[in-house]
N, C-alpha and C. Protein backbone atom coordinates (compact mmCIF):
# COMPACT_ATOMS: atom_id res chain seq x y z
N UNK A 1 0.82 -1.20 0.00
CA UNK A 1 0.00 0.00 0.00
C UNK A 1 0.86 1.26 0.00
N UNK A 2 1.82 1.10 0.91
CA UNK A 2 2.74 2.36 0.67
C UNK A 2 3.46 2.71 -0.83
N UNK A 3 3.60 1.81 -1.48
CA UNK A 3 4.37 1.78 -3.16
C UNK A 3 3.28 2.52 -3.38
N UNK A 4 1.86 2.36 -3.61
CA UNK A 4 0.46 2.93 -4.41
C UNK A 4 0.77 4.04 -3.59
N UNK A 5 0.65 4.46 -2.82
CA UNK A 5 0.47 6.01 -1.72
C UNK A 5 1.77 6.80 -2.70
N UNK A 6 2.79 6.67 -2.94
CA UNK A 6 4.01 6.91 -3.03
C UNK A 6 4.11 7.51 -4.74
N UNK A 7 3.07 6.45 -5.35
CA UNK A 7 2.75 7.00 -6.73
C UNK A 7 2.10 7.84 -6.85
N UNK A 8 0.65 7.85 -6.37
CA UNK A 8 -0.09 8.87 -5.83
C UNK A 8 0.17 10.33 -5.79
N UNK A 9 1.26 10.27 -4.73
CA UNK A 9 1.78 11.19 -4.38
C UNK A 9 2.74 12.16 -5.33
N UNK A 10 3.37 10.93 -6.25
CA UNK A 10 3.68 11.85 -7.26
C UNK A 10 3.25 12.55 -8.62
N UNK A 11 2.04 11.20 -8.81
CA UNK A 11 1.16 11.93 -9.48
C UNK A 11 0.71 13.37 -9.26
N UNK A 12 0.41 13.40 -8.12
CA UNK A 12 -0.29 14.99 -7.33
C UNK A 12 0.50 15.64 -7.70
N UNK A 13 2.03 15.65 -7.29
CA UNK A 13 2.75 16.39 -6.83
C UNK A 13 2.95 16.64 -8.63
N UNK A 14 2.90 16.57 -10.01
CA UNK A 14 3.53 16.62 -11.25
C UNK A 14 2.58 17.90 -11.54
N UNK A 15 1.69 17.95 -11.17
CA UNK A 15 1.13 19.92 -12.19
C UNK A 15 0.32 19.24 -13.09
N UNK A 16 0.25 18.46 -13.65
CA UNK A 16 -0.65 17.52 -14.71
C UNK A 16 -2.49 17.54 -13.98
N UNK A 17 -2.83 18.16 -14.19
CA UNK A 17 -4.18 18.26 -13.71
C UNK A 17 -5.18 16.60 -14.20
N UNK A 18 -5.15 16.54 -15.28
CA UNK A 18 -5.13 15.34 -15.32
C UNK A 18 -5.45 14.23 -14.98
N UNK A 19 -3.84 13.92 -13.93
CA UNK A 19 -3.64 13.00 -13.03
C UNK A 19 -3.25 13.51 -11.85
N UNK A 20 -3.32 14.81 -11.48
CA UNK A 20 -2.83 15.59 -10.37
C UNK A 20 -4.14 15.57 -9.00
N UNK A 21 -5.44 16.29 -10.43
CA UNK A 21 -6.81 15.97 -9.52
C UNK A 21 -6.82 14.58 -8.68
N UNK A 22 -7.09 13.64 -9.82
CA UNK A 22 -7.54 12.63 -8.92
C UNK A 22 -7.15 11.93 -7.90
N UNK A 23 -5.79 12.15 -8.35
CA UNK A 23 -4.24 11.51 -7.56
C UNK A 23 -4.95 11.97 -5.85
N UNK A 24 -4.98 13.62 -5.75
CA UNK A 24 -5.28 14.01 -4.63
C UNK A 24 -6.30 13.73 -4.19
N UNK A 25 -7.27 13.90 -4.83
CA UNK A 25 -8.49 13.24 -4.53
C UNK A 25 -8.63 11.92 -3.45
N UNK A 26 -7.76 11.11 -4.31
CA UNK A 26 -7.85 9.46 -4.22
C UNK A 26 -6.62 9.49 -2.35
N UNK A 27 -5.71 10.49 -2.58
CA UNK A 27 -5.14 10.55 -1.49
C UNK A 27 -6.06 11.64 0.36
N UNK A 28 -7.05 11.95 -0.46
CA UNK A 28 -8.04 12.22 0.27
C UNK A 28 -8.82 11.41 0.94
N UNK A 29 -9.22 10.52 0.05
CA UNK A 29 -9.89 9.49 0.41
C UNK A 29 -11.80 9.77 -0.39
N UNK A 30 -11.38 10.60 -1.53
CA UNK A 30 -12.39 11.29 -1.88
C UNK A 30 -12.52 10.62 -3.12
N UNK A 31 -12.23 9.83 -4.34
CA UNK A 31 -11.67 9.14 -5.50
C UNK A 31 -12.55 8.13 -5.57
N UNK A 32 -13.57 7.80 -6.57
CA UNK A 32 -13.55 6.70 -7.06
C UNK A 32 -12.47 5.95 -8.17
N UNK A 33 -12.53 4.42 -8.02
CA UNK A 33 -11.40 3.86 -9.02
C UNK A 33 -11.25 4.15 -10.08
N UNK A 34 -12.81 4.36 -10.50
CA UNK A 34 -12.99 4.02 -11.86
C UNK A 34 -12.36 5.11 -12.31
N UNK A 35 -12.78 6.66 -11.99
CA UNK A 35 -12.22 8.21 -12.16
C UNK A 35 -10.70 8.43 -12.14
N UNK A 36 -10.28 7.46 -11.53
CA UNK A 36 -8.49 7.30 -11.32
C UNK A 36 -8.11 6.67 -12.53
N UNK A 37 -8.40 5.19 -12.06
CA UNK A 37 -7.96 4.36 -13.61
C UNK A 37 -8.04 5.30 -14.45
N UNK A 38 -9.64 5.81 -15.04
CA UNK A 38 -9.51 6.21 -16.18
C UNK A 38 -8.64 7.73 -16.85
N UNK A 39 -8.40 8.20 -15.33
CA UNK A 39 -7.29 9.41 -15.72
C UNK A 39 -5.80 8.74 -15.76
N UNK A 40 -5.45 7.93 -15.00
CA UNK A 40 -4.11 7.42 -15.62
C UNK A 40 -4.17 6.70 -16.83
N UNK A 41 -5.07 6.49 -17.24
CA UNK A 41 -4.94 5.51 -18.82
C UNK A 41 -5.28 6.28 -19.71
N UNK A 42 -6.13 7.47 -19.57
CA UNK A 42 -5.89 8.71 -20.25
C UNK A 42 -4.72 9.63 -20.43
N UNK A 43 -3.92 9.42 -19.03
CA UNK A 43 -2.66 10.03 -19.60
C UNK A 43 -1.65 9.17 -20.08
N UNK A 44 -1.51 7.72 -19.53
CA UNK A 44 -1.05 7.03 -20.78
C UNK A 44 -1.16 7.20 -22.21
N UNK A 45 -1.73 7.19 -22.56
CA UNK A 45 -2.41 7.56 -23.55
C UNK A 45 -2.15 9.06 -24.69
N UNK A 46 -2.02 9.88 -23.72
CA UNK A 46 -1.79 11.03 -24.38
C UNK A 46 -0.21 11.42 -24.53
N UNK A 47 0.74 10.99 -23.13
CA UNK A 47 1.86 11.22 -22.92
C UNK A 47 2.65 9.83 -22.50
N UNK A 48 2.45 8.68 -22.44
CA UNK A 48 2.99 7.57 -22.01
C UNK A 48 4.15 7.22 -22.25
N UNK A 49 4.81 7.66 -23.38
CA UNK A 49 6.41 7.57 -23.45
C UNK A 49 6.94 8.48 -23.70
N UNK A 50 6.57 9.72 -23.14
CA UNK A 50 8.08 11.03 -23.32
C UNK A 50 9.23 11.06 -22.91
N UNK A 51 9.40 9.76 -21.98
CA UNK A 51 10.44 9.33 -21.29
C UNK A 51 10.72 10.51 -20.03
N UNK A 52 9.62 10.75 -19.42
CA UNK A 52 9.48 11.68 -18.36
C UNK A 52 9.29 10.31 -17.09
N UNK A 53 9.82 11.44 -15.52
CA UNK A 53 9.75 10.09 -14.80
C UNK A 53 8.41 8.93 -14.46
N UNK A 54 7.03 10.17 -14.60
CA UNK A 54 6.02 9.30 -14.67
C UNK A 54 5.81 8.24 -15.74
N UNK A 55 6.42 8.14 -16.43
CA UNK A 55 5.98 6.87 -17.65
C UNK A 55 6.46 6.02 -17.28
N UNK A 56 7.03 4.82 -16.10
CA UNK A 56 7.32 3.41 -15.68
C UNK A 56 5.98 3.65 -14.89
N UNK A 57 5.20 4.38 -14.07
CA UNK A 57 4.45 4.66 -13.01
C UNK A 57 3.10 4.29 -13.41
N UNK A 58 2.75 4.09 -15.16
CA UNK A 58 1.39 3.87 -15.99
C UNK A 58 1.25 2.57 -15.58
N UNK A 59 0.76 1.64 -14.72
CA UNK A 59 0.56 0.21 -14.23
C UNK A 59 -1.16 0.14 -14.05
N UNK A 60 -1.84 1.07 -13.87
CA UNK A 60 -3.10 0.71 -13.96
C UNK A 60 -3.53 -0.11 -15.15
């Protein structure tokens, strides 16, 4: 659980609204899955290999 918290966290922490919202959200305790998943596979999606540090972090 701490690895997931840890991603989370950097999701939030990247400025990417994106994956920044929900990230916090979800670290709120405010997040449904589905709204998460589908923003990290949306940003997969849009940016998944710029070779920025979030792109190993796309595992949903």
């Amino acid at each position: 659980m701490e690895e997931l918290k840890s991603i989370m966290e950097k999701f939030a922490a990247s400025g990417w609204d994106l994956i920044a919202v929900p990230a916090k959200q979800w670290l709120e305790g405010k997040s449904d899955k589905d709204s998460l998943v589908a923003a990290v596979n949306q940003a997969d999606k849009e940016c998944g290999n710029c070779g920025c540090e979030l792109d190993p972090l796309s595992f949903i």
